[in-house]
N, C-alpha and C. Protein backbone atom coordinates (compact mmCIF):
# COMPACT_ATOMS: atom_id res chain seq x y z
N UNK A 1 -32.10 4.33 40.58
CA UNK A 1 -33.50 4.55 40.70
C UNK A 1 -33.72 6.05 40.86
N UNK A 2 -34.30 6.44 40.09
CA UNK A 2 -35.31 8.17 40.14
C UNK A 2 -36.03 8.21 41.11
N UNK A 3 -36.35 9.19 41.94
CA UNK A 3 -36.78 9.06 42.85
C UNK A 3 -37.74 10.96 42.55
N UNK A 4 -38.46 11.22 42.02
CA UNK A 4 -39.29 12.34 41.79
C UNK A 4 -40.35 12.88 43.44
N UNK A 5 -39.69 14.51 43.66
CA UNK A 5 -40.21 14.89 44.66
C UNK A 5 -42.18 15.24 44.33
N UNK A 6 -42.69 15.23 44.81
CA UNK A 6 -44.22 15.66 44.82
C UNK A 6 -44.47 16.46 46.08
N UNK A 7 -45.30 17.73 46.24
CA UNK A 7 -45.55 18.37 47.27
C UNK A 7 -46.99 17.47 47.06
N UNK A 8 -47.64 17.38 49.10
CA UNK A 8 -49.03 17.11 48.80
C UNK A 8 -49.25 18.40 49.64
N UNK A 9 -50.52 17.83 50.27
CA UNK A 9 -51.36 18.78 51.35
C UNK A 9 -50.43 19.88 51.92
N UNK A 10 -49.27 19.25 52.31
CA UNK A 10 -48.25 20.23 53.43
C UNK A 10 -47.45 20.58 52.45
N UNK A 11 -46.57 22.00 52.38
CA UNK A 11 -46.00 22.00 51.37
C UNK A 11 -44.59 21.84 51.96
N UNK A 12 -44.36 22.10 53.31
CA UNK A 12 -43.33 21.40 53.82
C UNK A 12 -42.58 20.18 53.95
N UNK A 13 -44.02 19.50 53.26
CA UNK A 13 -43.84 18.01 53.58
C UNK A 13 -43.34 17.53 52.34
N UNK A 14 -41.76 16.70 51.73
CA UNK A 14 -41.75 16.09 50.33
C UNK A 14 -41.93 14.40 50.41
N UNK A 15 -42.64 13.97 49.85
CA UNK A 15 -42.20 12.65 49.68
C UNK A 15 -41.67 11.93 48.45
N UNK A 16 -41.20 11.01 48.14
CA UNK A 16 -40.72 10.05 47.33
C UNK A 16 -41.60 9.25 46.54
N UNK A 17 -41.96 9.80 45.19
CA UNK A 17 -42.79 8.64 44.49
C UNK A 17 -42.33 8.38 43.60
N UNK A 18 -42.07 7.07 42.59
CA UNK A 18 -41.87 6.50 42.12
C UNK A 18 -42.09 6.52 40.62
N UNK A 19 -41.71 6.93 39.78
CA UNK A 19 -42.33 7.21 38.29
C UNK A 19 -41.88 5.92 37.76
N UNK A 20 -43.14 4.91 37.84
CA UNK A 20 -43.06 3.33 37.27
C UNK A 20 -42.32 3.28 35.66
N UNK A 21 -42.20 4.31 34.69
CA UNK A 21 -42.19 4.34 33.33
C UNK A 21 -40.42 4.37 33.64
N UNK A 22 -39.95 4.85 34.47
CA UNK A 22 -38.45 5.49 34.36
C UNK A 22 -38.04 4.20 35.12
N UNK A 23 -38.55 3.88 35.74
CA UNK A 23 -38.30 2.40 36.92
C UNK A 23 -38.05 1.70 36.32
N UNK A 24 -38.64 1.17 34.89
CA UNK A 24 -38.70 -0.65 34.49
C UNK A 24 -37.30 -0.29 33.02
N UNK A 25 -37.92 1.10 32.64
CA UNK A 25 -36.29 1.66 31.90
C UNK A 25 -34.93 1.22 32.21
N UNK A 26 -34.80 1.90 33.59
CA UNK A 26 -33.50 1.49 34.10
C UNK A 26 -32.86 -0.15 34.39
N UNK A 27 -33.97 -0.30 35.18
CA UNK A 27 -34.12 -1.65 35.38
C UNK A 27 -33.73 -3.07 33.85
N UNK A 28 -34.02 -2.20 32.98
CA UNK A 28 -34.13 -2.87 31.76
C UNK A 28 -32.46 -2.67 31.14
N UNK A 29 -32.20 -1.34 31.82
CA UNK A 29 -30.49 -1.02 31.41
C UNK A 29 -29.22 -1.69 32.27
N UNK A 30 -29.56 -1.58 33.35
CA UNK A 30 -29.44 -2.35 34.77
C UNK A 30 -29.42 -4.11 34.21
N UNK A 31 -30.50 -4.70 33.43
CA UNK A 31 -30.23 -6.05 33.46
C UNK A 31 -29.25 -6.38 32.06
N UNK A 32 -29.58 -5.09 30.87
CA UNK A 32 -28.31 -5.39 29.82
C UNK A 32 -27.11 -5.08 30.34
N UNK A 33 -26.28 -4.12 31.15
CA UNK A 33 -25.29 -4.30 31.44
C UNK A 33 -25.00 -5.67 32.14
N UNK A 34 -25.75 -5.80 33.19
CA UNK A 34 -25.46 -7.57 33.22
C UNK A 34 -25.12 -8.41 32.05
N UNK A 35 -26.14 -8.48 31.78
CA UNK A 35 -25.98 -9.37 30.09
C UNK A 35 -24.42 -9.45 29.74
N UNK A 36 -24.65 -8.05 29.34
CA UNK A 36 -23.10 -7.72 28.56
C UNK A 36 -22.06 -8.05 29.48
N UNK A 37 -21.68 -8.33 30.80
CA UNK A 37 -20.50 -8.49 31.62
C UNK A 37 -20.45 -9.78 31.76
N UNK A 38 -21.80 -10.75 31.39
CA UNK A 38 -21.71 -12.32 31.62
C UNK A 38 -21.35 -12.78 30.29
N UNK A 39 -21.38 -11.67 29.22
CA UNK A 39 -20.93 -12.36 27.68
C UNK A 39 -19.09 -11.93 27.61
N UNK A 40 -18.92 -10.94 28.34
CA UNK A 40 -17.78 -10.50 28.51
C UNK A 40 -16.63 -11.60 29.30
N UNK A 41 -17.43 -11.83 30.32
CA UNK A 41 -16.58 -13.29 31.09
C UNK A 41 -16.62 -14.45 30.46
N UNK A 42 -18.14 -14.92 29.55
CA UNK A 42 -17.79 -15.67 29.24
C UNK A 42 -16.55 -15.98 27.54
N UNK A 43 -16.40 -14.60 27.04
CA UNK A 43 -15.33 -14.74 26.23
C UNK A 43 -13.86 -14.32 26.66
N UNK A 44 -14.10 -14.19 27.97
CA UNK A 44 -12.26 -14.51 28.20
C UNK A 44 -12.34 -16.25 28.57
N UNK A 45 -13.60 -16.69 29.22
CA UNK A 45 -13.37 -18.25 29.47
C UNK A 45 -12.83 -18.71 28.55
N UNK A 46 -13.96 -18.89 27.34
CA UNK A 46 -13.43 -19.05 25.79
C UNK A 46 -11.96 -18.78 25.29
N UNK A 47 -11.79 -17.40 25.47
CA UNK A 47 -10.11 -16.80 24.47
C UNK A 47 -9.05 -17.78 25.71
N UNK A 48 -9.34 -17.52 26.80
CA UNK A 48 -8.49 -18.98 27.82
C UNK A 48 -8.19 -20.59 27.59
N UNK A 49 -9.48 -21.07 27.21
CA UNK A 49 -9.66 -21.94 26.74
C UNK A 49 -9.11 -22.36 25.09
N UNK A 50 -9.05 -21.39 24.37
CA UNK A 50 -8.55 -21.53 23.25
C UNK A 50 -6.67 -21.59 22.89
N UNK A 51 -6.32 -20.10 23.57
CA UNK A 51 -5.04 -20.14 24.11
C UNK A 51 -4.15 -21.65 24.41
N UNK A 52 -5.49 -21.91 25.42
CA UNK A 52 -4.88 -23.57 25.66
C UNK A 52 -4.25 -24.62 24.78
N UNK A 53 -5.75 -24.88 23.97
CA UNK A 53 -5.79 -25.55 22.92
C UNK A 53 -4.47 -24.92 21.96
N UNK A 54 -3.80 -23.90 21.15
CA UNK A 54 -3.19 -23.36 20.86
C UNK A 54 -2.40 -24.18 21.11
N UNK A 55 -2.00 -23.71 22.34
CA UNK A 55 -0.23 -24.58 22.84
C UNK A 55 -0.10 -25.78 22.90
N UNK A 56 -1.50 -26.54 23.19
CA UNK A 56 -1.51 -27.90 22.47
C UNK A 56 -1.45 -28.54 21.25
N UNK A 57 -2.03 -27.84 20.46
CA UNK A 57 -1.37 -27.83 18.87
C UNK A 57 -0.48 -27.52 18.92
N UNK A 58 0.35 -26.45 19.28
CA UNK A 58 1.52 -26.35 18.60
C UNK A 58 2.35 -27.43 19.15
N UNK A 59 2.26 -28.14 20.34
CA UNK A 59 3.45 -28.63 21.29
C UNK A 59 2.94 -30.29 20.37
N UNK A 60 2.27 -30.54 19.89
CA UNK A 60 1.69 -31.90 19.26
C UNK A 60 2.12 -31.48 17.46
N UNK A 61 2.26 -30.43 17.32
CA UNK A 61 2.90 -30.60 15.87
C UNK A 61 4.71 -30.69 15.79
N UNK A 62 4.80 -29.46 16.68
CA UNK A 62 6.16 -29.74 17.11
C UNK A 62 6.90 -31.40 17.19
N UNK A 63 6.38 -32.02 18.35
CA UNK A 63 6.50 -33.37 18.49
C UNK A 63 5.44 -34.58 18.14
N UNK A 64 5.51 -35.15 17.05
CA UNK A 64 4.25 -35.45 16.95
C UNK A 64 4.58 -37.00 17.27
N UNK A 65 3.30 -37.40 18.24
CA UNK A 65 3.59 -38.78 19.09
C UNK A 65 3.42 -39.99 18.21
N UNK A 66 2.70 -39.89 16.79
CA UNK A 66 3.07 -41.21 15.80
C UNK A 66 4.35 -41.21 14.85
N UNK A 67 5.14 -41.87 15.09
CA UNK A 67 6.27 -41.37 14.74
C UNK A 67 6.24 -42.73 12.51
N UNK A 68 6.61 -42.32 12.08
CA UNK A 68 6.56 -43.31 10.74
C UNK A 68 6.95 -44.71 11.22
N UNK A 69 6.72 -45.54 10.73
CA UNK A 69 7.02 -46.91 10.89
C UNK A 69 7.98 -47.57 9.87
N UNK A 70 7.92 -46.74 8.69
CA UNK A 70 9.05 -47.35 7.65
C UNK A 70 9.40 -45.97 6.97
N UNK A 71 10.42 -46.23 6.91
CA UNK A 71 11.08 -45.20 5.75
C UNK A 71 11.97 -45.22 4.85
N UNK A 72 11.58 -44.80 3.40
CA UNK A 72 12.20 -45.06 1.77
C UNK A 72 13.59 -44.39 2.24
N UNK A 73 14.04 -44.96 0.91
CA UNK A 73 15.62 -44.30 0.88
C UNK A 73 15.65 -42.94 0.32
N UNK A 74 15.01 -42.07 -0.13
CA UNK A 74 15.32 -40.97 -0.47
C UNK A 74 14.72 -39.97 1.52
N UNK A 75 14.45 -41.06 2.37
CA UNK A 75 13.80 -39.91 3.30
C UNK A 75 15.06 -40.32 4.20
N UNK A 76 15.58 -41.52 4.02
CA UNK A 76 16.62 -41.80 4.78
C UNK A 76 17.83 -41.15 4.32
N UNK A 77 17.87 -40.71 3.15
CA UNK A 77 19.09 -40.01 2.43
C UNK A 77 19.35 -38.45 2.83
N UNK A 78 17.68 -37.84 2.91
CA UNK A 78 17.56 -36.59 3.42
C UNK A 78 17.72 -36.17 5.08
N UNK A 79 17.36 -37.20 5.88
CA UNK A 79 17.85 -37.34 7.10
C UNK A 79 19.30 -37.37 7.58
N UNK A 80 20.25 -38.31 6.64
CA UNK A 80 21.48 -38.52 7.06
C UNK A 80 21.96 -37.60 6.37
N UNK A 81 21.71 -36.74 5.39
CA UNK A 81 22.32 -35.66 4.78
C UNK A 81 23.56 -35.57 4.22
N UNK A 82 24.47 -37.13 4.24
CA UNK A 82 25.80 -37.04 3.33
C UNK A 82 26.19 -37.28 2.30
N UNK A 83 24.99 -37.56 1.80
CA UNK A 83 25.52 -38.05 0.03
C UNK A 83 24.35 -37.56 -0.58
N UNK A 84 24.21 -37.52 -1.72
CA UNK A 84 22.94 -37.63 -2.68
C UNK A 84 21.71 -38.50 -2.46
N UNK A 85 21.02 -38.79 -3.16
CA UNK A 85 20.05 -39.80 -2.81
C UNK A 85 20.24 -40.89 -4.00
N UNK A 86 21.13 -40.61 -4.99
CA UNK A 86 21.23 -41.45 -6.12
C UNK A 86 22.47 -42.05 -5.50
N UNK A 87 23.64 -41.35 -4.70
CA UNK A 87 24.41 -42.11 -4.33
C UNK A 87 23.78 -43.59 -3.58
N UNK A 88 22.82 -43.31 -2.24
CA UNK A 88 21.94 -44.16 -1.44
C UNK A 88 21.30 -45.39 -2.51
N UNK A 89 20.65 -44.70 -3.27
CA UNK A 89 20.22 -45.66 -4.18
C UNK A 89 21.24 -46.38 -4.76
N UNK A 90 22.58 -46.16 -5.20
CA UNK A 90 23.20 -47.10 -6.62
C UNK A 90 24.12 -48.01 -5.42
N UNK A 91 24.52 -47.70 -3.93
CA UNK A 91 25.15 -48.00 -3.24
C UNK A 91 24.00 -48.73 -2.04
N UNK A 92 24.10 -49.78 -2.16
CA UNK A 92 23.18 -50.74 -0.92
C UNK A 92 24.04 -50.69 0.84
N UNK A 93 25.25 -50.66 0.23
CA UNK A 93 26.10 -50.82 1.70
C UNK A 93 25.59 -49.62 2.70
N UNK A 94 25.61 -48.51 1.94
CA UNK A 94 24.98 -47.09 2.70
C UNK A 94 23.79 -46.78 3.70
N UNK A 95 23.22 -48.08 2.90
CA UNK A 95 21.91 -47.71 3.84
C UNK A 95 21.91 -48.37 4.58
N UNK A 96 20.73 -48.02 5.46
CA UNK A 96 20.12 -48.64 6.93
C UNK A 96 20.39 -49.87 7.03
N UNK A 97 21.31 -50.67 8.04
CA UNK A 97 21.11 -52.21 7.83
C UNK A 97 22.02 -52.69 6.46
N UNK A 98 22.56 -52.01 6.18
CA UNK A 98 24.37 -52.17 5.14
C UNK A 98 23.91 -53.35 4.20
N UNK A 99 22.75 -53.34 3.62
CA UNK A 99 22.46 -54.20 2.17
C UNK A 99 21.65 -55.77 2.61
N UNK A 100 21.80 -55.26 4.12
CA UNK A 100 21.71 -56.82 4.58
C UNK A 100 19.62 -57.01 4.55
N UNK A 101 19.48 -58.09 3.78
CA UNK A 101 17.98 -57.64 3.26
C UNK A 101 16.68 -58.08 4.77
N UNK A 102 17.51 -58.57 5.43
CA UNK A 102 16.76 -58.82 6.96
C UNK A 102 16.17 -57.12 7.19
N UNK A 103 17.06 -56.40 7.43
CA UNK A 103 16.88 -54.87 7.46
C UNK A 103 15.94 -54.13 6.61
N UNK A 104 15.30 -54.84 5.72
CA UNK A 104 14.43 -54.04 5.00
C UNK A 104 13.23 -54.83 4.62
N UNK A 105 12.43 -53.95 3.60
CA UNK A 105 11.00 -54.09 3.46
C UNK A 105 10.38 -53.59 2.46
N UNK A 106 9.66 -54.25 1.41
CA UNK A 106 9.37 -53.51 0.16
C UNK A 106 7.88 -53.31 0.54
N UNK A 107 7.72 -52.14 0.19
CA UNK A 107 6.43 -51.43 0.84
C UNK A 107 6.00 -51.05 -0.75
N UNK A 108 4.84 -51.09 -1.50
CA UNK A 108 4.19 -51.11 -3.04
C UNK A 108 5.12 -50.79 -3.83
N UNK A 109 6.60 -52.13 -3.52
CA UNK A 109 7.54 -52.25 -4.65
C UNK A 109 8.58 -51.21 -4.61
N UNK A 110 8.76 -50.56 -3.43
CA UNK A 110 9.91 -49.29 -2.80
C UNK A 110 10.64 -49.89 -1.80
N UNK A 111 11.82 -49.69 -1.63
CA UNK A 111 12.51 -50.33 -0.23
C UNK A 111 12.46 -49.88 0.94
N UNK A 112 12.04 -49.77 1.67
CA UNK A 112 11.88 -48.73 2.79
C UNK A 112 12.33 -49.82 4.19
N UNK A 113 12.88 -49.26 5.27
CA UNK A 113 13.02 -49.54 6.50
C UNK A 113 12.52 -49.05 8.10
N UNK A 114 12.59 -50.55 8.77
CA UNK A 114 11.79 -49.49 10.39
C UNK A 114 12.25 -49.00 10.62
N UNK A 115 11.45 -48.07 11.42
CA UNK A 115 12.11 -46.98 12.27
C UNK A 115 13.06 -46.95 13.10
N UNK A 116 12.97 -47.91 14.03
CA UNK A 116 14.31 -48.04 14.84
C UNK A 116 15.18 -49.00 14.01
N UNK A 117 15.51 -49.30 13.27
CA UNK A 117 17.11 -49.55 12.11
C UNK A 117 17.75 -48.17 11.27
N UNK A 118 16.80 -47.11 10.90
CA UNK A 118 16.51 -45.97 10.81
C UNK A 118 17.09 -45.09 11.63
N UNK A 119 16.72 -45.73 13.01
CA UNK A 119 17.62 -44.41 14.16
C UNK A 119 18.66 -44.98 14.53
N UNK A 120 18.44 -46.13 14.52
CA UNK A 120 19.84 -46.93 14.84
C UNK A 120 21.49 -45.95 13.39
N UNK A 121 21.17 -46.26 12.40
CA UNK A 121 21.94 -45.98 11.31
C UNK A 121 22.43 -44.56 11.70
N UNK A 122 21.28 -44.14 12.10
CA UNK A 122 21.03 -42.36 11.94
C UNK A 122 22.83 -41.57 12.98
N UNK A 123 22.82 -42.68 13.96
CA UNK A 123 23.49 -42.48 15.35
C UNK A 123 25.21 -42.71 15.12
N UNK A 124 25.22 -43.63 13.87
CA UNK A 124 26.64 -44.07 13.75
C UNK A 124 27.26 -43.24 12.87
N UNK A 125 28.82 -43.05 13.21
CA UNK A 125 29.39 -41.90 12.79
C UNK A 125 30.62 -43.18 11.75
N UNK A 126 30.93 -42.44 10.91
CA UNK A 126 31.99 -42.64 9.79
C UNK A 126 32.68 -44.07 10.51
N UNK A 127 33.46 -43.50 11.19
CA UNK A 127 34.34 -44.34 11.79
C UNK A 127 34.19 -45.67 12.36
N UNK A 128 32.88 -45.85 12.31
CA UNK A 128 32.35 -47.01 13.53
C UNK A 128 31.37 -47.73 12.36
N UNK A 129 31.54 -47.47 11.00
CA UNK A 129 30.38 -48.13 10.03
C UNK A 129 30.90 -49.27 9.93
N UNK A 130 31.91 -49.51 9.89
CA UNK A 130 32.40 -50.61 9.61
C UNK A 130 31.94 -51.94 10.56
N UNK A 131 32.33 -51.42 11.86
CA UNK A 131 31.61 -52.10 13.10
C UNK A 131 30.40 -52.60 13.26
N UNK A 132 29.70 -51.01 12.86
CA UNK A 132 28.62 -51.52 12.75
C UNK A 132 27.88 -52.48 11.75
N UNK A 133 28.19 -52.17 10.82
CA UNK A 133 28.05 -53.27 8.88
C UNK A 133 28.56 -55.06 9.43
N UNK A 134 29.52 -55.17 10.57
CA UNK A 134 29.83 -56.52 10.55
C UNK A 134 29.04 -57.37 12.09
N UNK A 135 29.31 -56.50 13.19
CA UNK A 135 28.62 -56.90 14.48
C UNK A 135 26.78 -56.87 14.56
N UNK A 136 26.36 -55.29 14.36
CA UNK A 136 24.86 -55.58 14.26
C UNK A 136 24.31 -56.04 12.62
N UNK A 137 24.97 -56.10 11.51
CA UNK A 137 24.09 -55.91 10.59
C UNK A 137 24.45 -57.69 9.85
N UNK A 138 25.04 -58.09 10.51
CA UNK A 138 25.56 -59.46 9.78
C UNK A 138 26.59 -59.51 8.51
N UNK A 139 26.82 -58.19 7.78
CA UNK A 139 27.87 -58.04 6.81
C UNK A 139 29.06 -58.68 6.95
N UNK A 140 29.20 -59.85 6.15
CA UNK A 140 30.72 -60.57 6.20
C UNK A 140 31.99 -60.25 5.20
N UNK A 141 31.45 -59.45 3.91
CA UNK A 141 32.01 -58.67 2.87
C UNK A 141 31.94 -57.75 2.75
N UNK A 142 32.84 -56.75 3.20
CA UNK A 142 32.75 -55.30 2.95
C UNK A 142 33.49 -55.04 1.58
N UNK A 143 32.64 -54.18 0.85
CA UNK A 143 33.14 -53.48 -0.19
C UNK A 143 34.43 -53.18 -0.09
N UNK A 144 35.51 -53.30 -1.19
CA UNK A 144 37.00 -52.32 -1.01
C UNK A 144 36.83 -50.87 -0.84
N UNK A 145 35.98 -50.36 -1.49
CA UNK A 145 35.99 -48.76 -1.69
C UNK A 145 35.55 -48.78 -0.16
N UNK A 146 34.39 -49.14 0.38
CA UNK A 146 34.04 -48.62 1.79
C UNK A 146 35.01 -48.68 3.37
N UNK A 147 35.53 -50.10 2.98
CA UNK A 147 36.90 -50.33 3.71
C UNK A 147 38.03 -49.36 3.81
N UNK A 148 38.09 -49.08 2.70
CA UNK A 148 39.41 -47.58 2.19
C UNK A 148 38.56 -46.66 3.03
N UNK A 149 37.58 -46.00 2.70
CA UNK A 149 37.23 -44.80 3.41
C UNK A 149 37.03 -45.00 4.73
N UNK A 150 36.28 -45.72 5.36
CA UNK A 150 36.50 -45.86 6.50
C UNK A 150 37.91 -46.25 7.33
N UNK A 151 38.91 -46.70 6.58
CA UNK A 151 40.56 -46.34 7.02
C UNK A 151 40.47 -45.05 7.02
N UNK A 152 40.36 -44.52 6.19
CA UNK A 152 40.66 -43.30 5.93
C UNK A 152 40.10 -42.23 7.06
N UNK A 153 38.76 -43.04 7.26
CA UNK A 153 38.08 -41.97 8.95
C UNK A 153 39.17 -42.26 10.05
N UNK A 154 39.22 -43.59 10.00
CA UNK A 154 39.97 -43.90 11.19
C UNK A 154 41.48 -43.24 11.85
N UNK A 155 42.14 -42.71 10.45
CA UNK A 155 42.86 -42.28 10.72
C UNK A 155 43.15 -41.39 11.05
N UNK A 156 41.72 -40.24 10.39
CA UNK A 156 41.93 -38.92 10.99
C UNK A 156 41.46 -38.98 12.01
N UNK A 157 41.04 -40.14 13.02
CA UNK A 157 40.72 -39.99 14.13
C UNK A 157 41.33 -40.20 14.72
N UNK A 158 42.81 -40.87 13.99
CA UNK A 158 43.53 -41.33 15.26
C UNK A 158 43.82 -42.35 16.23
N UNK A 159 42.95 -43.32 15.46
CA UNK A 159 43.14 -44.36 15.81
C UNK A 159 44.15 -45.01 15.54
């Protein structure tokens, strides 16, 4: 606030008057800096709030909580990563559930399987297919060629 001296009657005497034009000025500068410090807080609320959201996207793409319900043999081929996908295809024993057709599901004329037979498969290592192809999957005929190779794990394992 301006505060403008005036001499009156006494010239000793100063008082304080008020120049109304410079008053409602300031006053008017006085309420935009307000302004501006409540738009200022309210965009760190915002950039806070967003931040948030951020790490929630990312942590929901990262892991995303609907997981597929069936999956073709070329996604199951790319998952298990040991053969081709034409191998998967020309070879039934390979896949999920070892040919056994309980294990699968033709989805618009494609073979695809659930998810958990999918993770189940995903988990078993060389050596234990065999096991697995006759105890969980019902397989009572194993291929010769698959029999040979899986000797063949077994042995470098040591069994």
């Amino acid at each position: 606030m301006l505060v403008f001296l005036s001499y009156h009657k006494r010239p000793d005497y100063v008082s304080p008057v008020l120049n109304p034009a410079k008053e409602d000025s300031l006053e008017k500068i006085n309420n935009i800096d307000l302004e501006i410090k409540e738009i200022q807080l309210q965009n760190e609320k915002v950039d806070r709030r967003l931040s948030v959201m951020q790490k929630l996207i990312e942590e929901l793409a990262a892991n995303p909580a609907v997981e597929k319900a069936y999956y073709n043999v070329e996604e199951c081929a790319q998952m298990k990563g040991a053969a081709s996908v034409l191998s998967y295809k020309g070879n039934r024993f390979m896949l999920p559930g070892c040919g056994n057709p309980r294990f699968c599901v033709h989805i618009l004329g494609r073979l695809a399987f659930p998810a958990p037979v999918v993770k189940r498969w995903l988990e078993i290592p060389d050596e234990e297919y065999l096991d697995y192809a006759r105890n969980e999957c019902g397989v009572t005929i194993i291929p010769p060629k698959y029999a040979k190779m899986a000797s063949r794990g077994q042995l470098q394992k040591g069994e």
